[in-house]
N, C-alpha and C. Protein backbone atom coordinates (compact mmCIF):
# COMPACT_ATOMS: atom_id res chain seq x y z
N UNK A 1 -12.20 10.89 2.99
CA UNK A 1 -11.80 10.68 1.61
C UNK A 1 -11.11 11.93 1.11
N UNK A 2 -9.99 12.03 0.05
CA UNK A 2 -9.47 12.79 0.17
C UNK A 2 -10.18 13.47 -1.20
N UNK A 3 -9.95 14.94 -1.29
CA UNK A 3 -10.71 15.66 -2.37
C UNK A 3 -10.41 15.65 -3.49
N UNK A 4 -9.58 15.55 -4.36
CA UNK A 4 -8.99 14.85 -5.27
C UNK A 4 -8.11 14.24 -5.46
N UNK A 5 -8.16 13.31 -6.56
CA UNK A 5 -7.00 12.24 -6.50
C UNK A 5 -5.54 12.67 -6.43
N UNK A 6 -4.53 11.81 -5.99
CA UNK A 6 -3.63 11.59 -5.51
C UNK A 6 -2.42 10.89 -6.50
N UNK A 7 -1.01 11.01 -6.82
CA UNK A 7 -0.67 9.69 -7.27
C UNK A 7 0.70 9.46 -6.14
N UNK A 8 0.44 8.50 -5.37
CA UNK A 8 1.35 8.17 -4.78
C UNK A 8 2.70 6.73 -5.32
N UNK A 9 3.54 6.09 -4.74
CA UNK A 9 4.40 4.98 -5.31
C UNK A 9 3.85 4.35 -4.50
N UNK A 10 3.68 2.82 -4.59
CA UNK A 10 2.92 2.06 -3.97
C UNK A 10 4.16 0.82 -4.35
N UNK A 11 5.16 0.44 -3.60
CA UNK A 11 6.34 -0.86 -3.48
C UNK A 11 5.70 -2.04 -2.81
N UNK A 12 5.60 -2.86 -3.80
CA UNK A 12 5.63 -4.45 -3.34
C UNK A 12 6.52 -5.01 -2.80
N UNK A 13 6.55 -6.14 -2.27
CA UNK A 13 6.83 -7.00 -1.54
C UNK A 13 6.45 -8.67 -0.97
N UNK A 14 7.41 -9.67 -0.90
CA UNK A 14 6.89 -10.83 -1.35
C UNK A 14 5.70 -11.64 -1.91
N UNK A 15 4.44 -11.97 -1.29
CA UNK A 15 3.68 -12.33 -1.30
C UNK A 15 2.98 -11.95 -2.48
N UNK A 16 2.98 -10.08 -2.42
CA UNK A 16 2.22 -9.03 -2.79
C UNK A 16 2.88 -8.60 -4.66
N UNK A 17 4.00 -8.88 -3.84
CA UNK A 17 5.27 -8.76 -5.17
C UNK A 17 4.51 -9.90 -6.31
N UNK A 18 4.50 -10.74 -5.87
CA UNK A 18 3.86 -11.86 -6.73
C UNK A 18 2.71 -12.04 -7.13
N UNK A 19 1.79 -11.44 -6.41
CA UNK A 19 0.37 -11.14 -6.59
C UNK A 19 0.09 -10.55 -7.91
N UNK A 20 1.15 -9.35 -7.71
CA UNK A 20 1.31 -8.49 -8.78
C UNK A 20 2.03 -8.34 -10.36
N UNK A 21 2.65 -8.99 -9.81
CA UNK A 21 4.33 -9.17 -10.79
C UNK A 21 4.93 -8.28 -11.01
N UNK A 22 5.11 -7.14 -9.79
CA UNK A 22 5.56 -6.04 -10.29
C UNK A 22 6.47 -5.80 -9.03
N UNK A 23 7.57 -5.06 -9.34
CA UNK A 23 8.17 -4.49 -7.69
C UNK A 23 7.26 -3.42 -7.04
N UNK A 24 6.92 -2.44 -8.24
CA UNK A 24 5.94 -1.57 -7.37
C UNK A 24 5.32 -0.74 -8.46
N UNK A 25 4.73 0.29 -8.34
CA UNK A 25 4.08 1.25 -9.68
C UNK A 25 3.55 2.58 -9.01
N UNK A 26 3.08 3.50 -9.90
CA UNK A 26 2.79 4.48 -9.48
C UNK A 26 0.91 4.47 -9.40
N UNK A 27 0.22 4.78 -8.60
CA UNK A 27 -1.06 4.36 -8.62
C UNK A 27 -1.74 6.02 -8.24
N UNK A 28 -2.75 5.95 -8.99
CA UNK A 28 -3.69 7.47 -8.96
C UNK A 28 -4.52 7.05 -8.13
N UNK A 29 -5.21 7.62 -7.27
CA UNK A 29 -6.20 7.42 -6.65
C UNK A 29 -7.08 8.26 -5.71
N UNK A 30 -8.38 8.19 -5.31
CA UNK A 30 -8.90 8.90 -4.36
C UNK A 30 -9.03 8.47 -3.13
N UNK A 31 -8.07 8.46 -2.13
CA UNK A 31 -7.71 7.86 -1.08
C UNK A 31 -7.30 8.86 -0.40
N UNK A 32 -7.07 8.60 1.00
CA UNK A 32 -7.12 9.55 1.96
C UNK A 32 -5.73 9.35 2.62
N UNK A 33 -5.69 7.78 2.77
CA UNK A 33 -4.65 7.27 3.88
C UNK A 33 -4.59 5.81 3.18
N UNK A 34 -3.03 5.34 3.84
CA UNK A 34 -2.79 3.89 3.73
C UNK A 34 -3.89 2.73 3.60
N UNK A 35 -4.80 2.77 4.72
CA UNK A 35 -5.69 1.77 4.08
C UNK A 35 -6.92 1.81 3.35
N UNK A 36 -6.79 3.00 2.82
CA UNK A 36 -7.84 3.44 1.98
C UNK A 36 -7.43 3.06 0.36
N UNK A 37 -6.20 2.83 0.62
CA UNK A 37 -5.13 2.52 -0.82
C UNK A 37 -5.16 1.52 -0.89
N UNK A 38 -5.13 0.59 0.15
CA UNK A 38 -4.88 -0.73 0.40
C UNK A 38 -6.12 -1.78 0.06
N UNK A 39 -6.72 -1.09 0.81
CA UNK A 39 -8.36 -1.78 -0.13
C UNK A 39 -8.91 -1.55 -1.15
N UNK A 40 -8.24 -0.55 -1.63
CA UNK A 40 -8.72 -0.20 -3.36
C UNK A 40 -7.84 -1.44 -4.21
N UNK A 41 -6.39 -1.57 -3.00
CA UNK A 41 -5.71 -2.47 -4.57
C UNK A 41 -6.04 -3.89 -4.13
N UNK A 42 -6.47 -3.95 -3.03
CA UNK A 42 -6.93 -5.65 -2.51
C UNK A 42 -7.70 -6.08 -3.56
N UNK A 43 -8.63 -5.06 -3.88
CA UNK A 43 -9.44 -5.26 -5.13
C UNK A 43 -8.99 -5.52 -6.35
N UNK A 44 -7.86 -4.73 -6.34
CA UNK A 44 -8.01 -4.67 -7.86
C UNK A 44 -6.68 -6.09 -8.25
N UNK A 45 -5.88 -6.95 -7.00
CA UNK A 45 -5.06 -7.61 -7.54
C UNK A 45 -5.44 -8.98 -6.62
N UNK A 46 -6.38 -8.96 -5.61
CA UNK A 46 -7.12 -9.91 -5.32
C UNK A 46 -6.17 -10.59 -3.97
N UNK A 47 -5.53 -9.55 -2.88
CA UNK A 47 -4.37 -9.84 -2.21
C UNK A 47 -5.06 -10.74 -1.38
N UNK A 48 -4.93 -11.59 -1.23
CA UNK A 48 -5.43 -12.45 0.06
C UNK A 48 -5.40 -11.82 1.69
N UNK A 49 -4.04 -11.29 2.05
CA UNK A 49 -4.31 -10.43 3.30
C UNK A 49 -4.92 -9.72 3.58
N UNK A 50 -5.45 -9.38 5.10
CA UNK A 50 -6.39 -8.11 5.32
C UNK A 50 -4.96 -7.50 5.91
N UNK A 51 -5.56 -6.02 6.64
CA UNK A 51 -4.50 -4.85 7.20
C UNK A 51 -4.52 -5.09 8.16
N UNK A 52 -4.85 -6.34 8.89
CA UNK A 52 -4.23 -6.71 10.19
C UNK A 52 -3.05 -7.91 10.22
N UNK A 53 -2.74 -7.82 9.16
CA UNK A 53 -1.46 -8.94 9.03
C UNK A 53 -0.44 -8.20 8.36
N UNK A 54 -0.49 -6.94 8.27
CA UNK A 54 0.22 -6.03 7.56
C UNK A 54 0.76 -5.02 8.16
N UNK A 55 2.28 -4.44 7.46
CA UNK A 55 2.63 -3.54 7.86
C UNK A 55 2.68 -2.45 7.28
N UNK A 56 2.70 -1.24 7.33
CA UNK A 56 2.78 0.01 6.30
C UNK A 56 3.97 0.77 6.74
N UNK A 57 4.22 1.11 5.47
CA UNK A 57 5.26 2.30 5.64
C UNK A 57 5.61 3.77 4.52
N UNK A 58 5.49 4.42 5.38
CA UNK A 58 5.28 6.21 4.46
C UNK A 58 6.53 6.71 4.01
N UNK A 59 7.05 7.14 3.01
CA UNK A 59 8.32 7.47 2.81
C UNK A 59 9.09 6.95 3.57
N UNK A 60 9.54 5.56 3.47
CA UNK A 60 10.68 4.61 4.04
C UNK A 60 10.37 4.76 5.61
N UNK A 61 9.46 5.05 6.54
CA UNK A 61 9.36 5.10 7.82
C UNK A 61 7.72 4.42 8.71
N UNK A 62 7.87 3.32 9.39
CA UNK A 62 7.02 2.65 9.74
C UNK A 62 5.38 3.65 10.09
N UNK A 63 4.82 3.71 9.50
CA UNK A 63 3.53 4.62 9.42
C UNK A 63 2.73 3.85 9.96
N UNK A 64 1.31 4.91 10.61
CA UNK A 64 -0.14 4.18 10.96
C UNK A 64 -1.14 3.84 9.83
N UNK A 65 -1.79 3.08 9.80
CA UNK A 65 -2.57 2.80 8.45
C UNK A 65 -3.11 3.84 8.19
N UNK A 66 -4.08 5.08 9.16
CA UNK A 66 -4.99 6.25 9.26
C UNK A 66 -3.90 7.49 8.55
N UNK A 67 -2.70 7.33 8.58
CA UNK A 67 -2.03 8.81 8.12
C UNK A 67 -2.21 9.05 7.51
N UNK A 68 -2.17 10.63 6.73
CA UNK A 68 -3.00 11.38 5.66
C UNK A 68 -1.88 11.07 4.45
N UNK A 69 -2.42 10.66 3.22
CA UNK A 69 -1.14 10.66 2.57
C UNK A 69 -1.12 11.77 1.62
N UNK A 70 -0.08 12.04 1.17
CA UNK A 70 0.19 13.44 0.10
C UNK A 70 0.84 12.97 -1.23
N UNK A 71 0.38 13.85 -2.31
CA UNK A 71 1.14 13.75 -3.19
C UNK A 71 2.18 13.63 -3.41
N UNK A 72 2.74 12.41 -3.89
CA UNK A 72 3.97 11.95 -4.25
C UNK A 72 4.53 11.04 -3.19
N UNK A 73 4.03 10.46 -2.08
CA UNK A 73 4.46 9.84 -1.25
C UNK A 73 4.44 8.48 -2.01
N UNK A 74 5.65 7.84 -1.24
CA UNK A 74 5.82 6.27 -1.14
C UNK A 74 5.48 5.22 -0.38
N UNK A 75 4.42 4.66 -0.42
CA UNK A 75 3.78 3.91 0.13
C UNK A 75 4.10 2.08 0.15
N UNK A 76 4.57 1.53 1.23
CA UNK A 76 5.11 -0.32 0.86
C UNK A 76 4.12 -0.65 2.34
N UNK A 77 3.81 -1.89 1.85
CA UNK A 77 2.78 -2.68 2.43
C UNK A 77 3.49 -3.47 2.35
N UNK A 78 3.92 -4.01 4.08
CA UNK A 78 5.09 -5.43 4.08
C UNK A 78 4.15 -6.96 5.04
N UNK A 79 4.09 -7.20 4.22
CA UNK A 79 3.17 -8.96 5.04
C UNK A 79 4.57 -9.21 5.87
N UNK A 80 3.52 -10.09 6.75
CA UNK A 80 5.06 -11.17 7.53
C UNK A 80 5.95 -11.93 6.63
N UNK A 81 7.19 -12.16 7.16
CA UNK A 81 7.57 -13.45 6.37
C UNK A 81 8.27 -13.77 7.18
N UNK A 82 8.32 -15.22 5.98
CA UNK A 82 9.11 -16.51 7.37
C UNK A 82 10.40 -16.18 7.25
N UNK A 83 11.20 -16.88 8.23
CA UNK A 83 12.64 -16.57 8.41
C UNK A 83 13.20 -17.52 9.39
N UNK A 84 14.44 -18.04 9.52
CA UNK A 84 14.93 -18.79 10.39
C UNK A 84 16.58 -17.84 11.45
């Protein structure tokens, strides 16, 4: 857990986008890493996915869920989607 809070950008995306109604926001938190963020907001917007149907990404670059995150980072959580 990280020692004090954090505010990272946290960008939506379809599913999640809608969950929310938001494109994305800035979120404070005491989190360590990606899915430590991720289950704080599962909570708080009731996402139906877990982080195994998910993708993450750290300042625009495909990240591990475990990476340490830092102040001011940009954080997007991308579900699958369909496509033809």
């Amino acid at each position: 857990m990280a020692a004090e809070p954090i505010t990272v950008r946290v960008e939506y995306y379809a599913q999640m986008r809608e969950a929310t109604r938001k494109n994305g926001e800035r979120v404070r938190a005491l989190v360590a890493n990606p899915h430590e963020l991720y289950e704080q907001l599962r909570r708080q917007y009731d996402f139906p996915l877990g982080v195994e149907n998910l993708r993450v990404a750290v300042n625009q670059e495909m990240s591990d869920w475990n990476c340490a995150l830092q102040e001011g980072d940009t954080v997007a959580f991308l579900p699958p989607v369909a496509g033809g």
